[in-house]
Protein backbone atom coordinates (compact mmCIF):
# COMPACT_ATOMS: atom_id res chain seq x y z
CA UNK A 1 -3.55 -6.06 -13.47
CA UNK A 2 -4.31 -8.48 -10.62
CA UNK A 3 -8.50 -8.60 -10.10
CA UNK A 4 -10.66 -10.88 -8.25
CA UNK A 5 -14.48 -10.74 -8.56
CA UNK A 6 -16.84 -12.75 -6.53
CA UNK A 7 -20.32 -13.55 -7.16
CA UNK A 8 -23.14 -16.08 -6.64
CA UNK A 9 -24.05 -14.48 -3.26
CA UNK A 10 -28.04 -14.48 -2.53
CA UNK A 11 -30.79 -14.46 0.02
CA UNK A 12 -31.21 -18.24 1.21
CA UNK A 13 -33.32 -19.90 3.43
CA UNK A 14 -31.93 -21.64 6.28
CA UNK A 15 -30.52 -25.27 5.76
CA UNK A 16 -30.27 -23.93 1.74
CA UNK A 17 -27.17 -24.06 -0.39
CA UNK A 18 -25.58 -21.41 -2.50
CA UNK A 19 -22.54 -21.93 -4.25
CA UNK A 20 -19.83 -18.44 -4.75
CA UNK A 21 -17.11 -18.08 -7.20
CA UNK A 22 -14.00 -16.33 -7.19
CA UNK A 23 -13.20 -15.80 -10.69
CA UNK A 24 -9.61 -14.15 -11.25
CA UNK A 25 -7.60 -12.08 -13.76
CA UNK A 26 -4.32 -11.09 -14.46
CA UNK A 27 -2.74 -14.11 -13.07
CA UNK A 28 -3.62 -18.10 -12.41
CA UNK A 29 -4.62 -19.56 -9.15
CA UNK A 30 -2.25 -22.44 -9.76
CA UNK A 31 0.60 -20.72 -7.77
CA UNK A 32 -0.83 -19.18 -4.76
CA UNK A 33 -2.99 -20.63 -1.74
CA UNK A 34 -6.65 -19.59 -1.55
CA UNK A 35 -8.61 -18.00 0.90
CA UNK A 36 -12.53 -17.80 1.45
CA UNK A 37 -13.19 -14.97 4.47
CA UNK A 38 -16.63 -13.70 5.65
CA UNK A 39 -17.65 -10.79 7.60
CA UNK A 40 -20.64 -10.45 9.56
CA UNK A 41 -22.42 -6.92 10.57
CA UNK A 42 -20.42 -5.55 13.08
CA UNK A 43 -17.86 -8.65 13.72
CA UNK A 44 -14.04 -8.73 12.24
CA UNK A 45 -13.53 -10.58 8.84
CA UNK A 46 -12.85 -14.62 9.28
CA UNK A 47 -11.22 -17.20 7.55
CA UNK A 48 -13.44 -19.96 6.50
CA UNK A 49 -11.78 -22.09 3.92
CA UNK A 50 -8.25 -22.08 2.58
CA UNK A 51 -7.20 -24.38 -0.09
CA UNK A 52 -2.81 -24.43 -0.37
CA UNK A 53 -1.05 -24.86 -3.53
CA UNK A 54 -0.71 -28.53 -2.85
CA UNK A 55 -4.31 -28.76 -2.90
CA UNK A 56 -4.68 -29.27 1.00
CA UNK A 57 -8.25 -27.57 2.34
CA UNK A 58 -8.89 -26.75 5.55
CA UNK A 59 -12.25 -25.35 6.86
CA UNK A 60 -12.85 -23.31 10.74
CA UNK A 61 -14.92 -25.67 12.70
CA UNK A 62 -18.32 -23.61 12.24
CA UNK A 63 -18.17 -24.48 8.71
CA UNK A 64 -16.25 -27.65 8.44
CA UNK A 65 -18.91 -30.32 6.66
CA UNK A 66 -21.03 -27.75 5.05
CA UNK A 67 -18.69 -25.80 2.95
CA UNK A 68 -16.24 -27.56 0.29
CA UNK A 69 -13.61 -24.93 -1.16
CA UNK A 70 -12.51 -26.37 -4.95
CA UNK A 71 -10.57 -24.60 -8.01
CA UNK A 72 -11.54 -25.01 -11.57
CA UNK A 73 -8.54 -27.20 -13.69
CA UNK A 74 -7.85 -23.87 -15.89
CA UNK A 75 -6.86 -22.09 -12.50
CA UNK A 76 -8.71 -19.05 -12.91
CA UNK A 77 -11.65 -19.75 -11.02
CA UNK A 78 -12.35 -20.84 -7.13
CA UNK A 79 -15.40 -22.19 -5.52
CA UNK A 80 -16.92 -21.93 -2.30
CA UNK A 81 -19.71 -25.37 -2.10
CA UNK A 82 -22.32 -24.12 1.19
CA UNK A 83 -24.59 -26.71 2.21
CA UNK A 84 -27.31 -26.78 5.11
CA UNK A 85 -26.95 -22.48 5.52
CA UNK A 86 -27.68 -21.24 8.94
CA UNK A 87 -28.77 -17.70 9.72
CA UNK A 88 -24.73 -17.27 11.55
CA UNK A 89 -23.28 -18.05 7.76
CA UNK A 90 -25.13 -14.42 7.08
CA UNK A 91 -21.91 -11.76 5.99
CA UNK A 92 -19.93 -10.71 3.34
CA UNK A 93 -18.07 -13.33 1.71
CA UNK A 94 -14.26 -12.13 -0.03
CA UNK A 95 -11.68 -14.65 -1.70
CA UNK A 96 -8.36 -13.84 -1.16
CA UNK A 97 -5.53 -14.72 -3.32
CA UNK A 98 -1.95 -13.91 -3.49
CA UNK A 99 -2.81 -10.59 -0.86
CA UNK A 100 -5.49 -9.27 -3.31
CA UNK A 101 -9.05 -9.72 -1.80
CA UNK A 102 -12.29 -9.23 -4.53
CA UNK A 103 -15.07 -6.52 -4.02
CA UNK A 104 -17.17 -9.51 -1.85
CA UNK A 105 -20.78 -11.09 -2.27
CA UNK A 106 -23.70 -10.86 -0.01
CA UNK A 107 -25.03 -13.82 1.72
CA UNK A 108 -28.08 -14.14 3.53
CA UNK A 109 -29.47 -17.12 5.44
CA UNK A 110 -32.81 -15.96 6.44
CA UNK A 111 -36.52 -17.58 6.20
């Protein structure tokens, strides 16, 4: 059976760092592409990092510099690396791999 639990999600001041995994079960991260999404109160879940099979990582722009998306060598963990948190990176944040998404961790950027 295919599960994905996140965790490391936390309150954080701003300009704070917090680093979530994705760890996976049931299969190895090795053969699909990765996706980190968040979803702030009331806005529509977005894409924030995406790391392909071929080990390309791209990042949307409000995040690109901050956040560093990385999978353990075993291939049954990801990471999502957030540096200098701003109140906006506030939501919940879900990994998605191979179309199954985890139950998502809180993050808070708040002072």
């Amino acid at each position: 059976q295919v599960q994905l639990v996140e965790s490391g999600g936390a309150l954080v001041q701003p300009g704070g760092s917090l680093r979530l995994s994705c760890a996976a079960s049931g299969f190895t991260l090795d053969y699909y592409a990765i996706g980190w999404f968040r979803q702030a109160p009331g806005k529509q879940r977005e894409l924030v990092a995406s790391l392909t099979k071929g080990g390309r990582k791209d990042y949307a722009d409000s995040v690109k510099g901050r956040f560093t998306v990385a999978r353990t060598s075993n291939g049954y963990t990801v990471f999502l690396q957030m540096y200098s948190l701003k109140p906006e990176d506030t939501g919940v944040y879900y990994c998605n791999i191979g179309g199954a998404w985890g139950q998502g961790t809180q993050v808070t950027v708040s002072s």
